[in-house]
Protein backbone atom coordinates (compact mmCIF):
# COMPACT_ATOMS: atom_id res chain seq x y z
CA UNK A 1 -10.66 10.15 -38.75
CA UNK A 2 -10.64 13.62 -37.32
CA UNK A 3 -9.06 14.36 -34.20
CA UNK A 4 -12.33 16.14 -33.06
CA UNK A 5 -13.71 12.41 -33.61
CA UNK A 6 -10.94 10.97 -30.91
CA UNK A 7 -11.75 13.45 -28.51
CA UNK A 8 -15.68 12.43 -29.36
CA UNK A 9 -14.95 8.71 -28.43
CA UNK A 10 -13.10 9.50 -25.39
CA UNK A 11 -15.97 11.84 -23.85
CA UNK A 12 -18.86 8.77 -24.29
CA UNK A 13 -16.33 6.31 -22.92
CA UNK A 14 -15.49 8.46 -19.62
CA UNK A 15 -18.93 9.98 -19.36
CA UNK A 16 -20.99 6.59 -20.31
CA UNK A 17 -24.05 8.30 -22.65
CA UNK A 18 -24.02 10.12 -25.52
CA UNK A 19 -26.16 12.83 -23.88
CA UNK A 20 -23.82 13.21 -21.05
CA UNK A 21 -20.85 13.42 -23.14
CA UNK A 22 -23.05 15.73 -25.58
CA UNK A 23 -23.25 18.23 -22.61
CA UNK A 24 -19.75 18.06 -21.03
CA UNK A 25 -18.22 18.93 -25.03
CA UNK A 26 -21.21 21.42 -25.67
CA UNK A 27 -22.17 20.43 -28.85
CA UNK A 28 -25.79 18.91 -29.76
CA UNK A 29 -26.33 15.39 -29.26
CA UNK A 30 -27.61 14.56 -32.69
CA UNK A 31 -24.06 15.66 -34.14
CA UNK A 32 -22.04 13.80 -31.57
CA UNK A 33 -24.19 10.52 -32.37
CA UNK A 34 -23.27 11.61 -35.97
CA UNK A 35 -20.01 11.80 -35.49
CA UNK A 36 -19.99 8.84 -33.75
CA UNK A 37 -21.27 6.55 -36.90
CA UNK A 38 -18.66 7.85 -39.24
CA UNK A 39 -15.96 6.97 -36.83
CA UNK A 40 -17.17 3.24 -36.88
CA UNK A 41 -17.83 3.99 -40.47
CA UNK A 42 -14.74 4.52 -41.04
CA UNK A 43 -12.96 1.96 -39.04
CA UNK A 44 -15.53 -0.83 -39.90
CA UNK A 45 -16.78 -1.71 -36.79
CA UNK A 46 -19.20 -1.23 -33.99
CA UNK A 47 -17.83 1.05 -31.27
CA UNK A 48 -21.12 1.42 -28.45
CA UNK A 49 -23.75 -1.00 -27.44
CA UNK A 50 -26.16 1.45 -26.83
CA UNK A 51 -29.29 0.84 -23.63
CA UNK A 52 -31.17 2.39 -21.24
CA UNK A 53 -28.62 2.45 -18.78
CA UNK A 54 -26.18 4.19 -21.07
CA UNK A 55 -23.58 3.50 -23.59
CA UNK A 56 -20.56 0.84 -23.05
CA UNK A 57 -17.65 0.45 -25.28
CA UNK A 58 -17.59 -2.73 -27.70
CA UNK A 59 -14.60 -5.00 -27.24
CA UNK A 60 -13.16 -3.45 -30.28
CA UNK A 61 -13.51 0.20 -28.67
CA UNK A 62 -12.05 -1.50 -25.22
CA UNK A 63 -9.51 -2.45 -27.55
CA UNK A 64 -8.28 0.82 -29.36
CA UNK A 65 -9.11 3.24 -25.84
CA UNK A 66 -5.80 3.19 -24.76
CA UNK A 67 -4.16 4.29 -28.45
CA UNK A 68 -6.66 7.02 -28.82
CA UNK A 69 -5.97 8.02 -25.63
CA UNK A 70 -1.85 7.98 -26.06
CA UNK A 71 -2.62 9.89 -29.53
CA UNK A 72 -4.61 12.43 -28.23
CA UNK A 73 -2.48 13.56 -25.62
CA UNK A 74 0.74 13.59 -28.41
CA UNK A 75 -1.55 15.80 -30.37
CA UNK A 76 -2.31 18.37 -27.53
CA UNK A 77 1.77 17.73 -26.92
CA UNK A 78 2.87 18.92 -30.40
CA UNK A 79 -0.02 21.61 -29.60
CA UNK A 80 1.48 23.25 -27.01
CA UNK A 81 5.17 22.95 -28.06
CA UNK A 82 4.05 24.95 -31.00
CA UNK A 83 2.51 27.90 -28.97
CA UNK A 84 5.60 27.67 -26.73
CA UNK A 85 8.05 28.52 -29.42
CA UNK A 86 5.36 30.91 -30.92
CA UNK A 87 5.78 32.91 -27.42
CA UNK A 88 9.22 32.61 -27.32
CA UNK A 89 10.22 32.22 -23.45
CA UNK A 90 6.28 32.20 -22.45
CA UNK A 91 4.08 28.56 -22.40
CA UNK A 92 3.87 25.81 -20.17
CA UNK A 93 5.88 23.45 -18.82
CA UNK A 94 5.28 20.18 -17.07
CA UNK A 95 7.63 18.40 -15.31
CA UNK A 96 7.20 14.73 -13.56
CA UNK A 97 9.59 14.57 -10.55
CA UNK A 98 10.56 11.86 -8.17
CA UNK A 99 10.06 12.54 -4.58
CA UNK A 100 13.85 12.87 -4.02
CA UNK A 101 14.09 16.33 -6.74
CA UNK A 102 12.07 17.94 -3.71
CA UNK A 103 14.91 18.59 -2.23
CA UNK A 104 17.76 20.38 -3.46
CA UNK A 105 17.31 20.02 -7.25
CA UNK A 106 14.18 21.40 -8.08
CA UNK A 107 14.19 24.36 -5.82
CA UNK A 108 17.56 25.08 -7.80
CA UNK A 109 16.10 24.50 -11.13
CA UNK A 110 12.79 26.76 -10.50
CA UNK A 111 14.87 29.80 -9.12
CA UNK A 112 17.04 29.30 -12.48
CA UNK A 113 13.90 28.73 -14.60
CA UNK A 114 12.27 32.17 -13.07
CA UNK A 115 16.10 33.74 -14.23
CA UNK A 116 15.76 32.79 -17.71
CA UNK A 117 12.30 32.33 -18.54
CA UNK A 118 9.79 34.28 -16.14
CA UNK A 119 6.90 34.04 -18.08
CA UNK A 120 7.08 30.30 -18.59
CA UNK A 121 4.44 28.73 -16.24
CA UNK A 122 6.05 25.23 -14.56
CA UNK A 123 3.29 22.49 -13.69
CA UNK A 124 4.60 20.32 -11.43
CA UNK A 125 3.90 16.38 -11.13
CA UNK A 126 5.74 14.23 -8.42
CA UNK A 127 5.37 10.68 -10.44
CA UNK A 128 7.29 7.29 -9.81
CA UNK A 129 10.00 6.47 -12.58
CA UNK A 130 7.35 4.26 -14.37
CA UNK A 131 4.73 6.60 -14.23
CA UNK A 132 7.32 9.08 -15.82
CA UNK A 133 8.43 7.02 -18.43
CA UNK A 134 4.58 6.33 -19.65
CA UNK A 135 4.39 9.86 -19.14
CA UNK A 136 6.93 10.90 -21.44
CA UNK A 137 6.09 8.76 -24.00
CA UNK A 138 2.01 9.94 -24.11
CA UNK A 139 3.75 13.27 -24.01
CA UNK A 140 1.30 14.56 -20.37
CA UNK A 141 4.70 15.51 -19.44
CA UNK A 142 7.24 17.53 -21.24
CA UNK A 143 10.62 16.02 -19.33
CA UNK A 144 11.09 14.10 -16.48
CA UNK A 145 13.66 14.28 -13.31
CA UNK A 146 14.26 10.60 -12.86
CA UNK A 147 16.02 7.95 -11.77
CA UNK A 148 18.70 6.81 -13.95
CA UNK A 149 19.06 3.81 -15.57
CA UNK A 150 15.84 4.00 -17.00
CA UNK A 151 14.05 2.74 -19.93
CA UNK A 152 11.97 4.93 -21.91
CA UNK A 153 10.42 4.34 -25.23
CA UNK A 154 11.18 7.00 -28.27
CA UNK A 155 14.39 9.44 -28.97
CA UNK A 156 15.04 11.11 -25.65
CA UNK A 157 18.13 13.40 -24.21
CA UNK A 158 19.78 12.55 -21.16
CA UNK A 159 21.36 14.75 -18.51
CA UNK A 160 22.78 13.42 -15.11
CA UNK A 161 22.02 15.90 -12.42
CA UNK A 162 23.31 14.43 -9.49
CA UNK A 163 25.06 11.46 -8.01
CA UNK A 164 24.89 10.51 -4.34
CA UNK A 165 26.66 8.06 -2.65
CA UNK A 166 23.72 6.09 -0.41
CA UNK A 167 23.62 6.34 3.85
CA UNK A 168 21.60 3.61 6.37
CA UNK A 169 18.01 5.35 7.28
CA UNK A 170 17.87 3.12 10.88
CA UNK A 171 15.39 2.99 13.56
CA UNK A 172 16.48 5.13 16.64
CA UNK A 173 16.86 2.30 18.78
CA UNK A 174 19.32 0.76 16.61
CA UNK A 175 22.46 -0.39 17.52
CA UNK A 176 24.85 1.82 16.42
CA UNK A 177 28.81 2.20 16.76
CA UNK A 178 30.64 5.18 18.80
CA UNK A 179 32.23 6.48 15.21
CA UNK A 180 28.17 6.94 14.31
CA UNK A 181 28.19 4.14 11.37
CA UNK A 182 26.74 0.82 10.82
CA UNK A 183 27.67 -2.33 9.28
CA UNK A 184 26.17 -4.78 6.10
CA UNK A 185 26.13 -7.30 8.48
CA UNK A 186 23.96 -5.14 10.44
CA UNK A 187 21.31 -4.16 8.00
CA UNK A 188 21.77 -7.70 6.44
CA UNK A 189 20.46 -8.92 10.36
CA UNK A 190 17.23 -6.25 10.17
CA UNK A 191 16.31 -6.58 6.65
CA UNK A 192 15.47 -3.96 4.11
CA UNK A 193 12.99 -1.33 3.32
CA UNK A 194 13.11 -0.87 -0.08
CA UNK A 195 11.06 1.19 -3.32
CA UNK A 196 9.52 -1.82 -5.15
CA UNK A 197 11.70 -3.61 -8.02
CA UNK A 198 9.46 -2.61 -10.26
CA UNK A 199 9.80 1.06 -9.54
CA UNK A 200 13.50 1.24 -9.72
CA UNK A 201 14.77 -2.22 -11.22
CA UNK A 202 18.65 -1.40 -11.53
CA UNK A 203 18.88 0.47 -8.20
CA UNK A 204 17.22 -2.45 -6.47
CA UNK A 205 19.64 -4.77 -8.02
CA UNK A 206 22.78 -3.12 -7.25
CA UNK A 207 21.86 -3.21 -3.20
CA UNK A 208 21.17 -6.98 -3.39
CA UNK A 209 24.05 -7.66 -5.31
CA UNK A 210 26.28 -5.37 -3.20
CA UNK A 211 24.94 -7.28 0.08
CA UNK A 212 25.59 -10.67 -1.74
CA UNK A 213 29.07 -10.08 -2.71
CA UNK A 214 29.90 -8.78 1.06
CA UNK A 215 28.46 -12.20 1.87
CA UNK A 216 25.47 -10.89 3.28
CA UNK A 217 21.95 -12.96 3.05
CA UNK A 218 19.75 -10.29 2.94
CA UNK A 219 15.66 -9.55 3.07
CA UNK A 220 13.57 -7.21 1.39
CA UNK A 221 11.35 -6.96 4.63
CA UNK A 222 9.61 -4.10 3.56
CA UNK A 223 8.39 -2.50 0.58
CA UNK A 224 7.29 1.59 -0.11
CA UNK A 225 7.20 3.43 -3.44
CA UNK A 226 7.79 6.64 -2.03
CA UNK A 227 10.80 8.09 0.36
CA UNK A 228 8.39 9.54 2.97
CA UNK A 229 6.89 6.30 3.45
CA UNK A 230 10.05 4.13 3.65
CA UNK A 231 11.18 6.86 6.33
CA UNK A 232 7.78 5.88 8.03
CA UNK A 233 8.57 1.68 7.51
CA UNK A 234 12.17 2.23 9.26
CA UNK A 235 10.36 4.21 11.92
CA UNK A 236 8.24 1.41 12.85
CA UNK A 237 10.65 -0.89 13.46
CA UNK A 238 10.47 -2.55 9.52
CA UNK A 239 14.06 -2.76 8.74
CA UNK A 240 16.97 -0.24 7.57
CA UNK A 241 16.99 1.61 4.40
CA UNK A 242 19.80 2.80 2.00
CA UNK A 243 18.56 6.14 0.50
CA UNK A 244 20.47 8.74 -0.85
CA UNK A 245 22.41 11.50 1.26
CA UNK A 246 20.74 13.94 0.69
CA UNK A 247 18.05 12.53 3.56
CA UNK A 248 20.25 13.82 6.01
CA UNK A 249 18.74 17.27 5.64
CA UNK A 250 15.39 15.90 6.98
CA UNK A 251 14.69 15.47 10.10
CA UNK A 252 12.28 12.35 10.85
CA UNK A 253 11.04 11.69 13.95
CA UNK A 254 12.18 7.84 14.89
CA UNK A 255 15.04 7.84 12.55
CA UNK A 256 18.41 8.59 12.22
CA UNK A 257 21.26 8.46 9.25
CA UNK A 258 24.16 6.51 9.53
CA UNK A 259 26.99 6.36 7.15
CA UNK A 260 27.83 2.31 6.28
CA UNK A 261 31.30 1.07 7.17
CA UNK A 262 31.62 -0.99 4.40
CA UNK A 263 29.40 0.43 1.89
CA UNK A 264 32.33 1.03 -1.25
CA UNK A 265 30.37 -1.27 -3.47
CA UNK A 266 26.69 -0.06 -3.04
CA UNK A 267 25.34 1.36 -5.84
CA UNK A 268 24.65 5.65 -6.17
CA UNK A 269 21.74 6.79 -6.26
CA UNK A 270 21.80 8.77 -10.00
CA UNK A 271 19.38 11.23 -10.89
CA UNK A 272 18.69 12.58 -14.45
CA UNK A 273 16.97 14.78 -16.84
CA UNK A 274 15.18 12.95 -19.42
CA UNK A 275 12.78 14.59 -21.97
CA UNK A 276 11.80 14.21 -25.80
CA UNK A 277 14.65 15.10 -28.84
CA UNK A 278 13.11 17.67 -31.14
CA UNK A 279 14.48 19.22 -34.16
CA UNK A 280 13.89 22.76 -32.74
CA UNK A 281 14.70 23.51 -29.04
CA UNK A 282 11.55 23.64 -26.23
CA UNK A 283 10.86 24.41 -22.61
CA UNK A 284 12.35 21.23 -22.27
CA UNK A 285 15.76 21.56 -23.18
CA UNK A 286 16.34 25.17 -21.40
CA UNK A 287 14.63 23.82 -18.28
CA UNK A 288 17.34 20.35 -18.65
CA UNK A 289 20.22 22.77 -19.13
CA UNK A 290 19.94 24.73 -16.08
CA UNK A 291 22.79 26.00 -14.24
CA UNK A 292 22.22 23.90 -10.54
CA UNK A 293 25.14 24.21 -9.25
CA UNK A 294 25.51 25.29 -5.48
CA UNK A 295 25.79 29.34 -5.61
């Protein structure tokens, strides 16, 4: 199969009719219905059920979608990696970021990036660690700024970019000490706001096992996939969160930081670089090997 013939599938699935999908690709309809028949030709099966009311994928189309999809965005990957090093320093680069490289890294990284590459064009995508690590993998982004550990499928680089020790985001009417800190006990007592497991399985982990070992019981009373939101929870009165220093420099109305008494054995809060190994060097690897240290 042709990768013109991928990119045919996909536009009939997403638009629903071959006429449709014959006018958003702006080719004639009779060729993409062509095109169409050796692609099931060729694979031996039926791919459309074809009706008035348009055309619907077969279960055996249902059940490759997903695998075109992944292949066709690796192709337009390796696509633009090879007009990148064409260009030299010129191309595109897309990074996935989590909420927390707002701050301090990726201002860092993009004044660096103008430095030593000003005619490479940055896309920027603020994506959860799971939607990065799909990401990566489908190549729609070229590296990711994540949270580390991390699993991601293929041969990847790794680069640690920061490690920060973790403070108590608390609700302003909480009852806090003279010296400014808070206790386990004390955010055991008001439960915790927390990004889901699912999002950030080894971070979530280490603060319940932390709390346990203290001999803390401790709640999960609220959960929020991004740090804006959590900021919101602990506003309203959900519960205390442990989020990474680097919070101090906002200021949110309704909370305030604390630093936690006893908080030696809580986890950091790691964040790394994490993009695909190639045999040549990309965008990729000068954007991961950015000086961002404090100037």
């Amino acid at each position: 199969m042709e990768t013109r013939h991928l990119r045919y599938f996909l536009a009939v699935v997403d638009h629903g009719s071959v006429s449709r999908a014959s006018e958003w690709l702006g080719i004639a309809q009779p060729a993409l219905s062509q095109a169409l028949g050796r692609m099931e030709k060729d694979l031996g099966v039926r791919l459309f059920d074809r009706s008035r009311l348009g055309t619907t994928p077969t279960p055996a189309a249902a059940a490759i979608l997903e695998d075109v999809r992944a292949s066709v965005a690796r192709i337009d990957a390796a696509a633009r990696r090879a007009r990148e090093i064409g260009r030299g320093s010129a191309g595109q680069l897309t990074v996935g970021l989590v909420s927390s490289a707002l701050f301090d890294t990726l201002p860092r990284a993009l004044r660096e990036m103008r430095k030593q590459a000003p005619g490479v064009r940055v896309i920027l995508r603020e994506m959860s660690n799971a939607e990065q690590a799909e990401a990566l993998q489908t190549g729609e982004i070229d590296i990711g700024l994540m949270h580390t550990p991390v699993a991601v499928g293929g041969r990847m680089r790794e680069r640690q970019l920061l490690r920060d020790r973790l403070v108590a985001a608390v609700p302003d009417e909480f009852d806090v000490a003279a010296d400014g800190q808070v206790s386990m006990a004390q955010i055991a007592q008001a439960g915790l706001v927390m990004y889901p497991q699912a999002q950030l399985p080894a971070f979530y982990a280490g603060i319940l096992d932390a709390m346990r070992k203290g001999g803390h019981d401790v709640q999960v009373a609220q959960e929020a996939n991004r740090t804006l939101t959590v900021l919101s929870c602990v506003a309203g009165g959900c519960g205390v969160a442990l989020l990474p220093s680097w919070i101090r420099t906002m200021n949110f109305g309704g909370v305030r930081f604390c630093e936690v008494r006893d908080g030696q054995t809580l986890p950091s809060f790691d964040l790394s670089a994490i993009w695909p190994a190639r045999s040549v060097p990309t965008l990729a690897d000068v954007f991961a090997n950015l000086d961002l240290s404090a100037h």
